[in-house]
C-alpha atoms as a PDB file:
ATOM      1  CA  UNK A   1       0.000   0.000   0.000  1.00  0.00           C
ATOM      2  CA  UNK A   2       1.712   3.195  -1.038  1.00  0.00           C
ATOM      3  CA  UNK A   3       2.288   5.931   1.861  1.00  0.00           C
ATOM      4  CA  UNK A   4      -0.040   8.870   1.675  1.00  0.00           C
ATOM      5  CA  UNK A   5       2.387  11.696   2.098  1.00  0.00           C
ATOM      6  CA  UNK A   6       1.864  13.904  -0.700  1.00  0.00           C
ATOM      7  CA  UNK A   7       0.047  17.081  -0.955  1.00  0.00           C
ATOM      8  CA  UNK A   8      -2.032  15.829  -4.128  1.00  0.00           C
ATOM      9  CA  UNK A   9      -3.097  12.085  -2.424  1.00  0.00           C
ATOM     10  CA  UNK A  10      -6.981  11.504  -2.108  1.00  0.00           C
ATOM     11  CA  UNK A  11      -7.094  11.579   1.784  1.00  0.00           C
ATOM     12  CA  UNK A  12      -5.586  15.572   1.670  1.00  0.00           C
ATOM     13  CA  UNK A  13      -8.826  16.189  -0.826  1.00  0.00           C
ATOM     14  CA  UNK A  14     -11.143  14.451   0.947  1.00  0.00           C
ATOM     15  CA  UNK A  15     -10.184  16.461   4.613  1.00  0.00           C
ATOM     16  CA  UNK A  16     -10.105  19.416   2.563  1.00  0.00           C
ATOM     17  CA  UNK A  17     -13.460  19.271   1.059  1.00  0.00           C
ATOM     18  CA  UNK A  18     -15.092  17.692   4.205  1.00  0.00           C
ATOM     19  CA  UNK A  19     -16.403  20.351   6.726  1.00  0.00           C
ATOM     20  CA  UNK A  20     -17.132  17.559   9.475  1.00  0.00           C
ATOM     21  CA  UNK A  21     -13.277  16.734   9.549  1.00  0.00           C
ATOM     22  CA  UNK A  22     -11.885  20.187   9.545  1.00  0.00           C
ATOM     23  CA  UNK A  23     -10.859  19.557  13.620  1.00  0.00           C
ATOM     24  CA  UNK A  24      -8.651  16.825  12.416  1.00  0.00           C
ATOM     25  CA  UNK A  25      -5.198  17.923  11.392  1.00  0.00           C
ATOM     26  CA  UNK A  26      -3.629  15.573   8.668  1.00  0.00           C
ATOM     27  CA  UNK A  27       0.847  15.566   9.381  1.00  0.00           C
ATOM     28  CA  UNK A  28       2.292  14.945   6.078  1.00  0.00           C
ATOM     29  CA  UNK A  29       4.758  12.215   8.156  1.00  0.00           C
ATOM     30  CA  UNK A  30       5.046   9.263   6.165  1.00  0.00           C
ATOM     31  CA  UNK A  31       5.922   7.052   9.498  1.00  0.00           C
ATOM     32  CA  UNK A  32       1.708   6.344  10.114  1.00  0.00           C
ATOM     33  CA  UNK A  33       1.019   2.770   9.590  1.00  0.00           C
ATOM     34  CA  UNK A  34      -1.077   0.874   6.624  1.00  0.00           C
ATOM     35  CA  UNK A  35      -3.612  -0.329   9.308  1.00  0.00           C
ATOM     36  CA  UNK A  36      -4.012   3.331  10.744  1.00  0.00           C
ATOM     37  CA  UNK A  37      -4.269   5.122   7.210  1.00  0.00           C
ATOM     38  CA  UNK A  38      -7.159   2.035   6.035  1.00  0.00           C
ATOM     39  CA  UNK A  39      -8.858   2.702   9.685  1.00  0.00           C
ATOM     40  CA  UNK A  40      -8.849   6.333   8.527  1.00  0.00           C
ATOM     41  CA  UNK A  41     -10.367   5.991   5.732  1.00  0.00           C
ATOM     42  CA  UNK A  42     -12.838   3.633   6.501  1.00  0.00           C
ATOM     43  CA  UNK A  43     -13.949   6.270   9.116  1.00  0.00           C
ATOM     44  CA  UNK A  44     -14.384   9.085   6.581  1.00  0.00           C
ATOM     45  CA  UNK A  45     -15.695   6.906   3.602  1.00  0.00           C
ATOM     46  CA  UNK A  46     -18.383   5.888   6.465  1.00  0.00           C
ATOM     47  CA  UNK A  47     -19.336   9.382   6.576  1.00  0.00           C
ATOM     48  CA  UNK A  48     -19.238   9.727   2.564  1.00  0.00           C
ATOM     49  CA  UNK A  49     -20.895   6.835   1.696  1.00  0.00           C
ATOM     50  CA  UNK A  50     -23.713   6.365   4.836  1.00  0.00           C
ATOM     51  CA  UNK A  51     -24.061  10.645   5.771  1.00  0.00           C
ATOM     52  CA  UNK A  52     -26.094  11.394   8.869  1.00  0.00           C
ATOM     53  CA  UNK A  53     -29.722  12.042   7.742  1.00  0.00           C
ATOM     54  CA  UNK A  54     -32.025  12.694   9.889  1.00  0.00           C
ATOM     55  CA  UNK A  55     -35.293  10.430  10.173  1.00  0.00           C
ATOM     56  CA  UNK A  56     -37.596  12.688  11.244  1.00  0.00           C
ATOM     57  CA  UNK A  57     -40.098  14.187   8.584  1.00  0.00           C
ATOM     58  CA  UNK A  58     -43.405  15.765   9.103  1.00  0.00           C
ATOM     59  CA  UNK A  59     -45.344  14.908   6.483  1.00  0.00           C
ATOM     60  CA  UNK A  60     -49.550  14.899   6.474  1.00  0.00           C
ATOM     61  CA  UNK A  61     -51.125  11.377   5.666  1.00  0.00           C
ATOM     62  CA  UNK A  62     -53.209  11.620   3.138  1.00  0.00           C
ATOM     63  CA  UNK A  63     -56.887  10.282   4.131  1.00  0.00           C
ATOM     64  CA  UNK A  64     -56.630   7.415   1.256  1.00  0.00           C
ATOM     65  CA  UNK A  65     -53.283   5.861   2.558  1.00  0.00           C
ATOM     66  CA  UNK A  66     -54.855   5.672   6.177  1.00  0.00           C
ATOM     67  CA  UNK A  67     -57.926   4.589   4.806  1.00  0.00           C
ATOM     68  CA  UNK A  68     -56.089   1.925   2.829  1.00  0.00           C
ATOM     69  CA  UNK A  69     -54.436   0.917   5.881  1.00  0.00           C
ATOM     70  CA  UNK A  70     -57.207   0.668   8.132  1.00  0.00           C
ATOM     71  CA  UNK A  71     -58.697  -1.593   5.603  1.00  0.00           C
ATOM     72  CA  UNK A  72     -55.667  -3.617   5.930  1.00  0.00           C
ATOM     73  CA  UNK A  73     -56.007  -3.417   9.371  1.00  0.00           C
ATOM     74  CA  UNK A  74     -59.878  -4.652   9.484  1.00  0.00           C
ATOM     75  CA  UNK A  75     -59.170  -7.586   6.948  1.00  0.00           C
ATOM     76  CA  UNK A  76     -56.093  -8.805   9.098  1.00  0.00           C
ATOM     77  CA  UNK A  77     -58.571  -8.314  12.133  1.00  0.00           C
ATOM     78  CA  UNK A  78     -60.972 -11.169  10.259  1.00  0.00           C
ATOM     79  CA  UNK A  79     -58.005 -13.960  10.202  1.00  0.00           C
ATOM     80  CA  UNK A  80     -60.396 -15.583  13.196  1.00  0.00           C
ATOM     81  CA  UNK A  81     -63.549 -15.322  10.467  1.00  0.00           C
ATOM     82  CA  UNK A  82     -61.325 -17.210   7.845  1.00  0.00           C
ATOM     83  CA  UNK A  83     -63.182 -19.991   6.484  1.00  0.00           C
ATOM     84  CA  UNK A  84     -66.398 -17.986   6.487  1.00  0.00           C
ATOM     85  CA  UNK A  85     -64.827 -15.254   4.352  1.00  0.00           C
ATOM     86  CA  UNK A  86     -63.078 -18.388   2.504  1.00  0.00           C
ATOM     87  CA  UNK A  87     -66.651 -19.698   1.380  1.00  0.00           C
ATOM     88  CA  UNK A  88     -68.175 -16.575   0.883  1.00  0.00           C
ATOM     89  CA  UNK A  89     -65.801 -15.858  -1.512  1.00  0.00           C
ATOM     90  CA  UNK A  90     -65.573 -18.829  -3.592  1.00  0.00           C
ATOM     91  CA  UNK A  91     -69.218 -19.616  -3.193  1.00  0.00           C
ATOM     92  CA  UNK A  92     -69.937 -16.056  -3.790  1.00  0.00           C
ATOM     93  CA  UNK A  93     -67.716 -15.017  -7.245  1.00  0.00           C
ATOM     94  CA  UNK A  94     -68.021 -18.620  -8.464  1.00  0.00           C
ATOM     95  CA  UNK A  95     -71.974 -18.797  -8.519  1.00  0.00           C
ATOM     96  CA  UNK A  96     -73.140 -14.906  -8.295  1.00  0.00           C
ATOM     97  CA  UNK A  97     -71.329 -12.510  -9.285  1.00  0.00           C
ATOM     98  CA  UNK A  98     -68.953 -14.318 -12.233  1.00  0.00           C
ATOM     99  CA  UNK A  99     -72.126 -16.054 -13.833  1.00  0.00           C
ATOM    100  CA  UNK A 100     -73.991 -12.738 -13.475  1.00  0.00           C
ATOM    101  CA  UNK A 101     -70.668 -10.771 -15.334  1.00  0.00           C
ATOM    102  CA  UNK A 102     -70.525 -13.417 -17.863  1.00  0.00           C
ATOM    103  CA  UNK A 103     -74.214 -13.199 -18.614  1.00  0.00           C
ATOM    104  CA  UNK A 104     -74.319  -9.638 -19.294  1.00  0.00           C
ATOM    105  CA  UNK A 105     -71.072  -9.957 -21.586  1.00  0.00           C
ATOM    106  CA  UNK A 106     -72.978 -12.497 -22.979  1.00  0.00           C
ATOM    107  CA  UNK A 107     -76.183 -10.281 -23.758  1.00  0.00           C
ATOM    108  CA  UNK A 108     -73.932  -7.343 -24.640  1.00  0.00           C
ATOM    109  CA  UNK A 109     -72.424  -8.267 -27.862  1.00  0.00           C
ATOM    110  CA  UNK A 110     -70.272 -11.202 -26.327  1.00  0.00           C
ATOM    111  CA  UNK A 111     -66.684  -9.488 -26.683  1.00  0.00           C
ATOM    112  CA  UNK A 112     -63.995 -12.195 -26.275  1.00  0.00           C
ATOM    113  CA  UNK A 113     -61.525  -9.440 -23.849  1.00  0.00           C
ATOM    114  CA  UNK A 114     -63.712  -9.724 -21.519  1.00  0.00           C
ATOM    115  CA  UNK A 115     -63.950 -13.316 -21.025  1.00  0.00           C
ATOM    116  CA  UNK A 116     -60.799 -13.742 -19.713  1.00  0.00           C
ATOM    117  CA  UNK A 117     -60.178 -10.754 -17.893  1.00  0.00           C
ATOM    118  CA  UNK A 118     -63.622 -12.099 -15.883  1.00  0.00           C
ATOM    119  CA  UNK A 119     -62.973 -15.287 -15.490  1.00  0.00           C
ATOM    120  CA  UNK A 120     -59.154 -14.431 -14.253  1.00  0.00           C
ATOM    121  CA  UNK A 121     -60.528 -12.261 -11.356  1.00  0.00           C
ATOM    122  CA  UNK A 122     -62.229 -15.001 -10.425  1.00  0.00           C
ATOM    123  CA  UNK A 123     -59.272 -17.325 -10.336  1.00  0.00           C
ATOM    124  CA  UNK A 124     -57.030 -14.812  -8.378  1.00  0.00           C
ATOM    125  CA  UNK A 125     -59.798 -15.229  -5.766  1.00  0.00           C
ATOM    126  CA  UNK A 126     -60.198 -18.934  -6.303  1.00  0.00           C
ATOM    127  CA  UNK A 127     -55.900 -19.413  -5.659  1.00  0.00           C
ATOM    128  CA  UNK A 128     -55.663 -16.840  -3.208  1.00  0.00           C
ATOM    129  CA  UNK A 129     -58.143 -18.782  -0.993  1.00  0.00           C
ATOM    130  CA  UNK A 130     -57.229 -22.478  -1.665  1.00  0.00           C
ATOM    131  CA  UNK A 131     -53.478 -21.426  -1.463  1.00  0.00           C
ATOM    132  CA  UNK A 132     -54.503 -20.656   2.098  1.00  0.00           C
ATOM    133  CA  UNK A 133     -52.984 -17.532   2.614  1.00  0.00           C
ATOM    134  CA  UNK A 134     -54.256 -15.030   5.197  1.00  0.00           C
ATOM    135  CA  UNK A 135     -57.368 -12.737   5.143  1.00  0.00           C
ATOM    136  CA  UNK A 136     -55.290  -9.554   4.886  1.00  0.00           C
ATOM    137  CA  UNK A 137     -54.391 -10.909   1.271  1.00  0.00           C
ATOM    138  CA  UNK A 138     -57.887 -12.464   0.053  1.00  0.00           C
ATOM    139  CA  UNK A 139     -60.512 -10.091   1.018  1.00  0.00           C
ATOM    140  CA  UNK A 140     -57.978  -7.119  -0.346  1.00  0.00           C
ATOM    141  CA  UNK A 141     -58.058  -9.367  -3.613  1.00  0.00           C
ATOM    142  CA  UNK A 142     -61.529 -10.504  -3.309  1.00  0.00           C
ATOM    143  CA  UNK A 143     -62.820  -6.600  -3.374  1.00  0.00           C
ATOM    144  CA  UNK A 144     -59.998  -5.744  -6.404  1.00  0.00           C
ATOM    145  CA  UNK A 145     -61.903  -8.505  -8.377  1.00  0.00           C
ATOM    146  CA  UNK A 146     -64.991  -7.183  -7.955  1.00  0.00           C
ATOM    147  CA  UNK A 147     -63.863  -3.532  -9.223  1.00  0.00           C
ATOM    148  CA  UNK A 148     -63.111  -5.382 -11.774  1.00  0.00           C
ATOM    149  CA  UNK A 149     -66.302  -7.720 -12.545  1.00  0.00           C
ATOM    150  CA  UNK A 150     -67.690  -3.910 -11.971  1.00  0.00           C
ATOM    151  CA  UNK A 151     -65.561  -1.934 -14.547  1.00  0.00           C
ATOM    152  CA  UNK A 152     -66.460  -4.821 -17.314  1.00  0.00           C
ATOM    153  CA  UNK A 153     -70.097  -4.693 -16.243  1.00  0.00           C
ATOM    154  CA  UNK A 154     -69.978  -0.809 -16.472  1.00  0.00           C
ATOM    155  CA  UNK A 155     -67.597  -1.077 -19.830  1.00  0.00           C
ATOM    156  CA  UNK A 156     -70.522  -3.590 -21.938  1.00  0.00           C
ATOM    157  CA  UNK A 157     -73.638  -1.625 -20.474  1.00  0.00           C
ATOM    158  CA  UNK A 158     -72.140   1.631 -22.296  1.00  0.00           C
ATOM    159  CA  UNK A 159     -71.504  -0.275 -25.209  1.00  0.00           C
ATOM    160  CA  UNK A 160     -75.408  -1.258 -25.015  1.00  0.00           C
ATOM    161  CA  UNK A 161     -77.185  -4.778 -25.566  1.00  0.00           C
ATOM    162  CA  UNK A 162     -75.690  -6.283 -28.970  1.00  0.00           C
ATOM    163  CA  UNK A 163     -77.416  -9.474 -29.436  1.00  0.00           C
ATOM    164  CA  UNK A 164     -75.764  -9.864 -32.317  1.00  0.00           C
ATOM    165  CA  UNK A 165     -72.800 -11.851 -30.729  1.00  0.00           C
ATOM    166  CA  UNK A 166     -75.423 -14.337 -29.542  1.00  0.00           C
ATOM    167  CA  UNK A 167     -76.474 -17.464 -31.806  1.00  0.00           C
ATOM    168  CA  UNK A 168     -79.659 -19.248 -31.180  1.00  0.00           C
ATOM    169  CA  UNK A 169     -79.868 -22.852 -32.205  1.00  0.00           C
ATOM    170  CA  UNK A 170     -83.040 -23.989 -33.115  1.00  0.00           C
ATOM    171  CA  UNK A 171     -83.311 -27.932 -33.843  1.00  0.00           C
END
């Protein structure tokens, strides 16, 4: 390791750009040790790399984060109500509100993006619940799908009834 005696070396700039060093007087002796010089610059390289911030910052909340996280808060409250959300939700999306979302895609002109996008929010449901994982995760994704069962139903209603898309057999 070379010895840092010269005016120009890196550890002169960095005490003479630093204003939290200026106490510390660098002696251009060349006698200081390899382990002192690398414990000396670890020390200010602590201070360049990881600087003192401070943590504190006053901020407002804004009413939609805490009332996201009080949701949070009431569906992780409902981890003793598990299997009763569990079947309301499967039994629920699977024979209401998917068949129902389906039907009036169906009656609406029977656009093939919305088939999957309807039947996928009812499998994220359908995993998240037989994946048992807890209610802080399925009613937050059980809610999500039906925004979205809600946005298609909203999406083929403007579009109007087109029963063109649907093809009666008759025998």
């Amino acid at each position: 390791m070379p010895v840092l005696h010269e005016p120009n070396d890196i550890l002169q700039k960095i005490l003479l750009f630093s204003s939290e060093f200026n106490h510390i007087k660098f002696t251009r002796t060349a006698n200081k040790s390899p382990a002192a010089i690398l414990l000396f610059l670890n020390f200010i390289m602590g201070f360049v790399i990881h600087p003192k911030v401070s943590t504190f910052f006053h901020h407002e909340r804004s009413e939609l984060d805490s009332l996201w996280k009080r949701f949070l808060s009431w569906a992780d409250a409902q981890q003793t109500n598990r299997f009763l959300w569990m079947a309301l939700i499967i039994l629920g999306h699977s024979i209401i509100f998917t068949p129902f979302v389906l039907a009036i895609v169906f009656f609406s002109g029977n656009h093939f993006l919305y088939w999957p996008i309807t039947i996928s929010a009812m499998m994220a449901c359908l995993v998240v619940n037989l994946s048992g994982l807890a209610t802080k995760v399925t009613i937050p994704v059980f809610f999500i799908s039906l925004i979205i069962d809600l946005i298609i139903i909203f999406c083929t209603v403007t579009n109007g009834i087109n029963l063109s898309g649907v093809v009666v057999v008759v025998h």
